[in-house]
Protein backbone atom coordinates (compact mmCIF):
# COMPACT_ATOMS: atom_id res chain seq x y z
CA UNK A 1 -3.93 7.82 -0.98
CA UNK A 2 -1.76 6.81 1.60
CA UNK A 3 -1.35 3.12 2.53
CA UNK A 4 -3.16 3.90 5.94
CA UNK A 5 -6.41 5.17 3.53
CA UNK A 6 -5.70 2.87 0.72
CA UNK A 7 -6.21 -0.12 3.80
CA UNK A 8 -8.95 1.92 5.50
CA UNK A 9 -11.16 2.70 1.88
CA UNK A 10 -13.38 -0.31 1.86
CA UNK A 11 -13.94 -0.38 5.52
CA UNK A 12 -15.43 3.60 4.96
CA UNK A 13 -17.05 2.54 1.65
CA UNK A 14 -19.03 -0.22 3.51
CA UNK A 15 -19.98 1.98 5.74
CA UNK A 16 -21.24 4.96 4.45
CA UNK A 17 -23.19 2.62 2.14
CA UNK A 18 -24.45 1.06 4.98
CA UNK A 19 -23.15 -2.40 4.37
CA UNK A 20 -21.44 -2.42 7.22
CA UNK A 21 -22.01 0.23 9.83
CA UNK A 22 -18.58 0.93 12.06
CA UNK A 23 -17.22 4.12 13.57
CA UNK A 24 -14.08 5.40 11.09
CA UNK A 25 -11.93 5.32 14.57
CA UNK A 26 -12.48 1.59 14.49
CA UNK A 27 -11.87 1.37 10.60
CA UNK A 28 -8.56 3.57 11.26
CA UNK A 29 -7.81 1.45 13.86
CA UNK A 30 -8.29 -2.06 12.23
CA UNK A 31 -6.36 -0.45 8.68
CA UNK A 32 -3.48 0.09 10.93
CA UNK A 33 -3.83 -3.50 12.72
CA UNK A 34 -3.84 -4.73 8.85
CA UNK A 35 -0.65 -3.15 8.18
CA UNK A 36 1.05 -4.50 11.33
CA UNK A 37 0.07 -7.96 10.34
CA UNK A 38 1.92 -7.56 6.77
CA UNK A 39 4.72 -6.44 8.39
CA UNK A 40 4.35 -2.33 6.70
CA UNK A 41 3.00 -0.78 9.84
CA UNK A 42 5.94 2.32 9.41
CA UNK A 43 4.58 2.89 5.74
CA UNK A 44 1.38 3.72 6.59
CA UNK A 45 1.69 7.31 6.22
CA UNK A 46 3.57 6.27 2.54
CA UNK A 47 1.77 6.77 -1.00
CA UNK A 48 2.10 3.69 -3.45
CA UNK A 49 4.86 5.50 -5.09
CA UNK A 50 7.11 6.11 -2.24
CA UNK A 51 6.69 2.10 -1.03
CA UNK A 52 8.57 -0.90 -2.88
CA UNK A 53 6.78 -3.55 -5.54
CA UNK A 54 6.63 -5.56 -2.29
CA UNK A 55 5.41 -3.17 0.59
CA UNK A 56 2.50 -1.77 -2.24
CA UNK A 57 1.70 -5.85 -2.67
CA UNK A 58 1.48 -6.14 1.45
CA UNK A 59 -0.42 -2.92 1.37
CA UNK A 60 -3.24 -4.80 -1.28
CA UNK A 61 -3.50 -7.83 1.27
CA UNK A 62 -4.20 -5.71 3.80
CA UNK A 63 -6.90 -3.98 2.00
CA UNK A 64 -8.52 -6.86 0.49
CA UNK A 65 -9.08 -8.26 4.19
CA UNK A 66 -10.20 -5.13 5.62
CA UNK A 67 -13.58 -6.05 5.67
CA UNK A 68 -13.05 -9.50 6.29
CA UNK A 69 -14.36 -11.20 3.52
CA UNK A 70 -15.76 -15.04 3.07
CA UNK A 71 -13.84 -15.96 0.47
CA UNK A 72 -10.14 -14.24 -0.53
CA UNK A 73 -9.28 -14.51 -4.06
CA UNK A 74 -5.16 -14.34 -4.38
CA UNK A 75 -3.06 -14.39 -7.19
CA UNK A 76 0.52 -14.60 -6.88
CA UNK A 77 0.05 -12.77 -3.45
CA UNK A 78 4.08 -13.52 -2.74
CA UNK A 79 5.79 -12.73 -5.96
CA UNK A 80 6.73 -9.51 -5.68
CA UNK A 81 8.31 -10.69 -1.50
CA UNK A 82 11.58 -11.82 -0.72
CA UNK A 83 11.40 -14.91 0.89
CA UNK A 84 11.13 -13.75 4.95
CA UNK A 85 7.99 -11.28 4.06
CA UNK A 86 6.61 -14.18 1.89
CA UNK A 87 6.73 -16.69 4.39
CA UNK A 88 4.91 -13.98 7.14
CA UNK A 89 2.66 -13.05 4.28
CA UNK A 90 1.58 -17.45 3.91
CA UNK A 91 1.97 -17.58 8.09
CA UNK A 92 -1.27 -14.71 7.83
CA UNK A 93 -3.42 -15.88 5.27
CA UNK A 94 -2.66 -19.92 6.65
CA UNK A 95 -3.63 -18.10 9.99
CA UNK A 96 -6.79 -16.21 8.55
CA UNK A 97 -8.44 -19.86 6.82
CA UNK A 98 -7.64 -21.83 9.87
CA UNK A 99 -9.36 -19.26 12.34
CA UNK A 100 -12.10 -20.28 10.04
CA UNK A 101 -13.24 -16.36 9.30
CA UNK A 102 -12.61 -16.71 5.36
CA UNK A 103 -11.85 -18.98 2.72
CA UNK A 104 -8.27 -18.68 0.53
CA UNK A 105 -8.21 -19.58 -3.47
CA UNK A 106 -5.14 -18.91 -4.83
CA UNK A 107 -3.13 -18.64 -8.17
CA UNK A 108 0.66 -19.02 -7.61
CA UNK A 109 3.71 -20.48 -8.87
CA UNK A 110 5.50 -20.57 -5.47
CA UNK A 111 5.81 -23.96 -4.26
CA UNK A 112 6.28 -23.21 -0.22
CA UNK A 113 2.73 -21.75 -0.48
CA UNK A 114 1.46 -24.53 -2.70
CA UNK A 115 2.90 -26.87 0.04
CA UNK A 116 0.40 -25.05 2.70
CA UNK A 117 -2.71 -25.81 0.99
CA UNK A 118 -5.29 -27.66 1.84
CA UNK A 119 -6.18 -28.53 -1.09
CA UNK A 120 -4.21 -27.96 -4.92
CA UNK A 121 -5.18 -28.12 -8.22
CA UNK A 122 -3.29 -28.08 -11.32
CA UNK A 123 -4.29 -26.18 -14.85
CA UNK A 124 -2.37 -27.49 -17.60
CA UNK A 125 -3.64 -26.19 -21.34
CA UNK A 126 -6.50 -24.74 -19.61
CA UNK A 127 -7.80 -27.55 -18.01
CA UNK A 128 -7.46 -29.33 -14.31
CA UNK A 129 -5.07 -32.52 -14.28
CA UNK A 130 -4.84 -32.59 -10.49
C-alpha cells in the first residue's frame, strides 16, 4: 500500500465494519491531513519501501491516530528521526494530549520527549523505581 492507504486503512476498516461510519472522501481527506501533520505529506503516493526508516515511522503515527483513538500506545516513536522531525513529531503528539482528544503512554529512551511528559516512570530490572 501506499502511505496515503496505509494512513487511510483503519479509517475504511472502521467503517465498513460499521464502527465508525464516514464517507472514504473524508477518510482520504483526514489520511492526507495525517501526513501533513508528520511532516510526509509529498510521500503519500510512496510504498514503505521507497520511504526512509524515518518517513515509514511518521507514516505509522499517522495511521495509528487515524481514527483518533483514547489512548495512544508509543514506543520509541522518535528513534528512527533526526532531531528536527523528532521534535515536530513530540510538538504533535504534546499537541494531540493537551487538546484533550487522547491519552499518550510511551516507551522511549529519548530524554527531550521524556522531558515533555506529564508524568514518567522508570523500569529498572523489570520493575518501577520512579
Amino acid at each position: 500500500l501506499t502511505a496515503l492507504e496505509n494512513v487511510a486503512l483503519p479509517g475504511l476498516i472502521a467503517d465498513r465494519e460499521g464502527w465508525k461510519p464516514v464517507a472514504q472522501a473524508v477518510i482520504l481527506a483526514r489520511a492526507r491531513d495525517l501526513l501533513a501533520a508528520v511532516g510526509i505529506a509529498d510521500r503519500a503516493n510512496h510504498r514503505p519501501g521507497q520511504m526512509s526508516g524515518g518517513e515509514a515511522q511518521r507514516a505509522a503515527v499517522a495511521r495509528a491516530l487515524m481514527n483518533e483513538p483514547a489512548l495512544l500506545l508509543a514506543d520509541e516513536p522518535t528513534g528512527n528521526l533526526d532531531r528536527e522531525a523528532a521534535g515536530a513529531l513530540m510538538d504533535l503528539m504534546a499537541g494531540i494530549v493537551r487538546g484533550g482528544r487522547s491519552a499518550l503512554l510511551v516507551a522511549t529512551h529519548n530524554p527531550d520527549l521524556v522531558a515533555r511528559a506529564d508524568r514518567v516512570l522508570q523500569l529498572s530490572g523489570g520493575e518501577i523505581v520512579s
